[in-house]
N, C-alpha and C. Protein backbone atom coordinates (compact mmCIF):
# COMPACT_ATOMS: atom_id res chain seq x y z
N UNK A 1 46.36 -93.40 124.85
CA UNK A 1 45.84 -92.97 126.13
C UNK A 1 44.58 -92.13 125.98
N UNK A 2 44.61 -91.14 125.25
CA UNK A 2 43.50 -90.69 124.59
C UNK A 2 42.06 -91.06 124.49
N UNK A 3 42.21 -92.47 123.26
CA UNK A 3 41.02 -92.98 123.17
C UNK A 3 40.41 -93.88 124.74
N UNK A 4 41.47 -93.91 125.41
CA UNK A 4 41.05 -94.78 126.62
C UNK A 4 39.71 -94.08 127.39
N UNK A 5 40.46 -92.46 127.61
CA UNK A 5 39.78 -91.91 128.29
C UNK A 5 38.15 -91.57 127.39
N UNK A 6 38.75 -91.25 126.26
CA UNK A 6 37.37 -91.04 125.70
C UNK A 6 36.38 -92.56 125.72
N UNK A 7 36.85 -93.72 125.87
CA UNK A 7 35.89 -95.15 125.82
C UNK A 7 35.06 -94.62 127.37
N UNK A 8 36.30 -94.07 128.30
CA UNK A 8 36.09 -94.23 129.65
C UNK A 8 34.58 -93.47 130.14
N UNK A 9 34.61 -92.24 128.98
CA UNK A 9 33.80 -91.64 128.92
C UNK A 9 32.44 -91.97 128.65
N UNK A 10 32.43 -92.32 127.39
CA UNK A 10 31.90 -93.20 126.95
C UNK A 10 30.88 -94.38 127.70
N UNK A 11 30.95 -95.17 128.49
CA UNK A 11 30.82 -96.07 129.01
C UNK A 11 30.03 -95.65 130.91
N UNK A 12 30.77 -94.55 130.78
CA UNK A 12 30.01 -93.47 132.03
C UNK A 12 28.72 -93.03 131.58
N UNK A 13 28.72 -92.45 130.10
CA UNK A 13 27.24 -91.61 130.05
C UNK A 13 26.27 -92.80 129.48
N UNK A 14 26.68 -93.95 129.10
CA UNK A 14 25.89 -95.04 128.81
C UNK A 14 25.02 -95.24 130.44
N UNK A 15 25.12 -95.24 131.41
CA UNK A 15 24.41 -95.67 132.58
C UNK A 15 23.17 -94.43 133.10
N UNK A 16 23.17 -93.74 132.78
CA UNK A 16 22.23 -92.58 132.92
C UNK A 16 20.87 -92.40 132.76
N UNK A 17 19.91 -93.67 131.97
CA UNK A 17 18.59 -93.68 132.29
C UNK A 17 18.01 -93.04 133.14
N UNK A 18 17.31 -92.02 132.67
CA UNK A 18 16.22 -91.37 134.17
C UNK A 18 15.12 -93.09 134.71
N UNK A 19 14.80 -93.52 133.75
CA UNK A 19 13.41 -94.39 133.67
C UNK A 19 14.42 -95.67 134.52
N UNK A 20 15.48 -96.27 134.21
CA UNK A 20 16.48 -97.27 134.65
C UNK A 20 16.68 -97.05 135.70
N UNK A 21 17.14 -96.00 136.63
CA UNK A 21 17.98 -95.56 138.08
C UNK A 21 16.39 -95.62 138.50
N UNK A 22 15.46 -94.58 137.88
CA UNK A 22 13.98 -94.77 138.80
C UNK A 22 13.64 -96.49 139.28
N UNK A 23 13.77 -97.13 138.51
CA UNK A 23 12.88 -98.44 139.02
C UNK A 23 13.91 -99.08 139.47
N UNK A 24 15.18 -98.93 140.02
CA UNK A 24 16.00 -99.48 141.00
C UNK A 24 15.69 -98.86 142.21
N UNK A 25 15.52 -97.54 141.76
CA UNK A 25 15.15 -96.89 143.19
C UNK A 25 13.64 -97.21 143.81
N UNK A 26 12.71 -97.18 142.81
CA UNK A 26 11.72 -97.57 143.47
C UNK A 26 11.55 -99.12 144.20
N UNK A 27 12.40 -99.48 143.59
CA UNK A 27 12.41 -101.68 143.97
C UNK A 27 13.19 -101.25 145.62
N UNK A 28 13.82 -100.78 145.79
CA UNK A 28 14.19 -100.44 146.65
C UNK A 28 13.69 -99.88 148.10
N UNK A 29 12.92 -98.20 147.33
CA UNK A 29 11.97 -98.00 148.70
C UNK A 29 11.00 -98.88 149.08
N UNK A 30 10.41 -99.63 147.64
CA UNK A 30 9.41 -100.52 148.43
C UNK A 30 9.71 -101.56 148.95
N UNK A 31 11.12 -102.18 148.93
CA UNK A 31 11.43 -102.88 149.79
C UNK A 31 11.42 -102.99 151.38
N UNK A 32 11.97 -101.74 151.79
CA UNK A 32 12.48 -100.97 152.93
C UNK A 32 11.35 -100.34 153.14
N UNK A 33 10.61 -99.70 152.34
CA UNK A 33 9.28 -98.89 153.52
C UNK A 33 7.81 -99.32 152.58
N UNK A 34 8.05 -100.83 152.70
CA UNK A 34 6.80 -101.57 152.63
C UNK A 34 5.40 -101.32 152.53
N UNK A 35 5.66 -100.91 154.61
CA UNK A 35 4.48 -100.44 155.22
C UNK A 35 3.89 -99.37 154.39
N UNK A 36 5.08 -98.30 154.51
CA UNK A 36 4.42 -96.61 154.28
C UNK A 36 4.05 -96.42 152.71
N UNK A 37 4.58 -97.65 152.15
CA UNK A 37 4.33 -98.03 150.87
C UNK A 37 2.36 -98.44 150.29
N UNK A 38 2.48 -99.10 150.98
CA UNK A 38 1.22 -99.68 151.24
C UNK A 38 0.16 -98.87 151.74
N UNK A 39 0.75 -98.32 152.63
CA UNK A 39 -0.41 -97.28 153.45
C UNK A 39 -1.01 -96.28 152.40
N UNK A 40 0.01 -95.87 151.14
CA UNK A 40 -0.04 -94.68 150.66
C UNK A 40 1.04 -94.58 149.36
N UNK A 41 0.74 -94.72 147.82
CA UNK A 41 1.91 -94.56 147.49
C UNK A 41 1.72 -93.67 146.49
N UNK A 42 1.25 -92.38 147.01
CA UNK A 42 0.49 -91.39 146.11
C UNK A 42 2.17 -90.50 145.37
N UNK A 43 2.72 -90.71 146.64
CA UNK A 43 4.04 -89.92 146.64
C UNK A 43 4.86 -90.86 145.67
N UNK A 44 5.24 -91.94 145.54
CA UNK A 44 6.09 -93.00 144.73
C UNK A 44 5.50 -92.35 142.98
N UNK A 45 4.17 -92.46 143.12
CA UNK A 45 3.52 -93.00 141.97
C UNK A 45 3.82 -91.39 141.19
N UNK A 46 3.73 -89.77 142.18
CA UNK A 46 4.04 -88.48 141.46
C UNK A 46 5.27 -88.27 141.20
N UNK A 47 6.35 -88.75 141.78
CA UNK A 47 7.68 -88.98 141.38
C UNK A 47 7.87 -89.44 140.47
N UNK A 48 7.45 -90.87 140.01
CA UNK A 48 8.31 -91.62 139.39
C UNK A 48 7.17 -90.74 137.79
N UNK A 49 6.26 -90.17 138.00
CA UNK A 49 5.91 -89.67 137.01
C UNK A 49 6.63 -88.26 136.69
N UNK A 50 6.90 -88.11 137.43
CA UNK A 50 7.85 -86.13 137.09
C UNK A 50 9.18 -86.92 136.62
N UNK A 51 9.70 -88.15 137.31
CA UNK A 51 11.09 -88.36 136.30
C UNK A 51 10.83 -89.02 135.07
N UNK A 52 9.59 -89.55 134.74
CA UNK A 52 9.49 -89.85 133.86
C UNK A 52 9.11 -89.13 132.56
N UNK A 53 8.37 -87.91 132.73
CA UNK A 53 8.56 -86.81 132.18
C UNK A 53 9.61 -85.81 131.47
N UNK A 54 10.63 -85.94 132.76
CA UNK A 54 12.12 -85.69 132.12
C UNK A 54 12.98 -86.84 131.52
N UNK A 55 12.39 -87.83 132.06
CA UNK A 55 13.19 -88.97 131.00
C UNK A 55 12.74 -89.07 129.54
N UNK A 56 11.08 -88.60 129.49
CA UNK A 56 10.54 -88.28 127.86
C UNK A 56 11.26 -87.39 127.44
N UNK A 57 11.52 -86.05 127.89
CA UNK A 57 12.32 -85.34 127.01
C UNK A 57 14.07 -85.41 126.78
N UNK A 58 14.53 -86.17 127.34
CA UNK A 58 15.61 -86.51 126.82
C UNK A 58 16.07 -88.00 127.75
N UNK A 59 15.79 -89.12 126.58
CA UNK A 59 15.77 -89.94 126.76
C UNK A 59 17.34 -90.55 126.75
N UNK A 60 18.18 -90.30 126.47
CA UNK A 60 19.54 -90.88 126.87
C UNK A 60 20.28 -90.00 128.31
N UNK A 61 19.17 -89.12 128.87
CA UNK A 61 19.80 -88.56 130.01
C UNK A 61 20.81 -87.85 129.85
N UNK A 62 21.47 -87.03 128.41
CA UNK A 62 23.17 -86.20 129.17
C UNK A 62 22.21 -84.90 128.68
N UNK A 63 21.02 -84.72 128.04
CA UNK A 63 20.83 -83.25 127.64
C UNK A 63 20.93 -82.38 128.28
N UNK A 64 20.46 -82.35 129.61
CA UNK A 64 20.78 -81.43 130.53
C UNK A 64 21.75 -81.56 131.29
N UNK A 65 22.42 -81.76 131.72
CA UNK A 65 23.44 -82.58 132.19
C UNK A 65 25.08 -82.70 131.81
N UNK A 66 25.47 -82.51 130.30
CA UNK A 66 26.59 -82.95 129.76
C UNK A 66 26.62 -81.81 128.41
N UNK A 67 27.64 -81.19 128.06
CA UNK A 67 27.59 -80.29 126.90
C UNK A 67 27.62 -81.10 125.49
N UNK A 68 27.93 -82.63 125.74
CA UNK A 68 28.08 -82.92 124.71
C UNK A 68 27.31 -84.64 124.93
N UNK A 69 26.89 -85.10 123.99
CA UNK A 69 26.08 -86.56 123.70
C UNK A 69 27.35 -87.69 123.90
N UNK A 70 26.44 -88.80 123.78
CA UNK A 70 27.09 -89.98 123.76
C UNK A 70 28.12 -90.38 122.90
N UNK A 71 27.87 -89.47 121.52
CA UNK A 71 29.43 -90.05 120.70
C UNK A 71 29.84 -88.45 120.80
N UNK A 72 30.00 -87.71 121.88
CA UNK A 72 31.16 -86.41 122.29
C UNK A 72 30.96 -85.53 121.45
N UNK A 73 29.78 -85.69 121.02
CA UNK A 73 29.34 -84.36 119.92
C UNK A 73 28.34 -83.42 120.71
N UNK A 74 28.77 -81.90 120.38
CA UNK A 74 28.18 -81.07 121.08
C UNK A 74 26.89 -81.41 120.95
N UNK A 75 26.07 -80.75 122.24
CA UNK A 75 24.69 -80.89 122.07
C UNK A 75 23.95 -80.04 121.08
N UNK A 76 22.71 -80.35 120.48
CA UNK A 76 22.01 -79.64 119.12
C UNK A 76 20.47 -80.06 120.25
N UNK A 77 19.59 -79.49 119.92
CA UNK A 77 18.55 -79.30 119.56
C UNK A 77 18.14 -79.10 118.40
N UNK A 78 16.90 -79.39 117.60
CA UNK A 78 16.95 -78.74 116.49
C UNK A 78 17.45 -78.44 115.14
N UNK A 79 17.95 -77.11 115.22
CA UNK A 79 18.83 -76.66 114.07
C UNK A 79 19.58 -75.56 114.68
N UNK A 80 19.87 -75.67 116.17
CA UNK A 80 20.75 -74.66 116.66
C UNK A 80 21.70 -75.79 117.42
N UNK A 81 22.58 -74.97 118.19
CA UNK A 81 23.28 -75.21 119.18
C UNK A 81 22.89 -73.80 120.42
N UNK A 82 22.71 -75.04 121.14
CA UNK A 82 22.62 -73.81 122.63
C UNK A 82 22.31 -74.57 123.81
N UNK A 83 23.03 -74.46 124.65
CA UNK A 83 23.57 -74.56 126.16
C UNK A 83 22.08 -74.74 126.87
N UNK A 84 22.05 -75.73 127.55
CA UNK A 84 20.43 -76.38 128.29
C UNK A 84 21.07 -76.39 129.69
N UNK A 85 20.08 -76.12 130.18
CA UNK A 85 20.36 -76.69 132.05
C UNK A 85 18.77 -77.04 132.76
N UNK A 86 18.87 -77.59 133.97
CA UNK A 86 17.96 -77.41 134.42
C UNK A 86 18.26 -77.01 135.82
N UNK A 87 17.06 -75.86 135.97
CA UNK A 87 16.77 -75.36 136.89
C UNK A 87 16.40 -75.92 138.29
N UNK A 88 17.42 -76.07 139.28
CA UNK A 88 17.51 -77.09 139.92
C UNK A 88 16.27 -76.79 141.36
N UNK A 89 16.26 -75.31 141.29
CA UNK A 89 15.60 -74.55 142.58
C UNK A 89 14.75 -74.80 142.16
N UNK A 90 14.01 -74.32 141.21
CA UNK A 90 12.76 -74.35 140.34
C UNK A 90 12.31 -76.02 140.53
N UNK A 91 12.88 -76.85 140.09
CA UNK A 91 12.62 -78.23 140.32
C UNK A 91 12.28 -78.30 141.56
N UNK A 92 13.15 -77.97 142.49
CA UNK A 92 13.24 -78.33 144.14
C UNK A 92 11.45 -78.52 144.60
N UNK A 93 11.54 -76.86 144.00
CA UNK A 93 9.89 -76.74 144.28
C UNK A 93 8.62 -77.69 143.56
N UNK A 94 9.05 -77.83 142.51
CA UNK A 94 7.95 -78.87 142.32
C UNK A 94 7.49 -80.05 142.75
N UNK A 95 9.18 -80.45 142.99
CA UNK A 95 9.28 -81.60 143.90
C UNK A 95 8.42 -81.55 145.68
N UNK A 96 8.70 -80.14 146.32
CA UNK A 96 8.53 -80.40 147.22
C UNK A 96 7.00 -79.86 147.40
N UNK A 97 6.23 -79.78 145.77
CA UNK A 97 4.66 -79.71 145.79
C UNK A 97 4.34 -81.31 145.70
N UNK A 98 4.86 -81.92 145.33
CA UNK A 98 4.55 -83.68 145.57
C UNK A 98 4.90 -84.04 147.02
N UNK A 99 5.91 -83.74 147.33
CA UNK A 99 5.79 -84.21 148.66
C UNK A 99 4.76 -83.44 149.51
């Protein structure tokens, strides 16, 4: 039962691409807002560059996110161990300097 949950696990943090979820999402708005797409996609184009930014620095997506990696080993940087987050307010705002 054990290993189940740990596959289960497993198989969850495999889907986490920042760069992957972005270009579903973007196929998407430009589906649906075409127009405002067209008119202007200054806003699409600073987004998908700020997630892509955080998708450069941690490219399997759990670093900030998950205490431990894809095979359930604590997270490392480096040559330490130490606890990452991101600053979600702090983000808010950057975000809402692109918009």
């Amino acid at each position: 039962m054990e290993n189940l949950k740990i596959e289960k696990m497993k198989d969850k943090l495999n889907g986490h691409s920042l760069e992957s979820l972005w270009s579903k999402a973007d196929t998407i708005i430009r589906k649906y807002y075409s127009d405002d797409v067209k008119e202007d996609d200054k806003l699409l184009k600073n987004t998908r560059k700020a997630i892509l930014e955080l998708h450069d620095m941690d490219k399997k997506s759990t670093l900030y996110r998950y205490p431990f990696d894809n095979e359930l080993q604590k997270q490392k940087v480096g040559d330490s161990d130490d606890d990452y987050a991101i600053d979600y307010t702090h983000l808010k705002k950057e975000f809402d300097k692109v918009y």
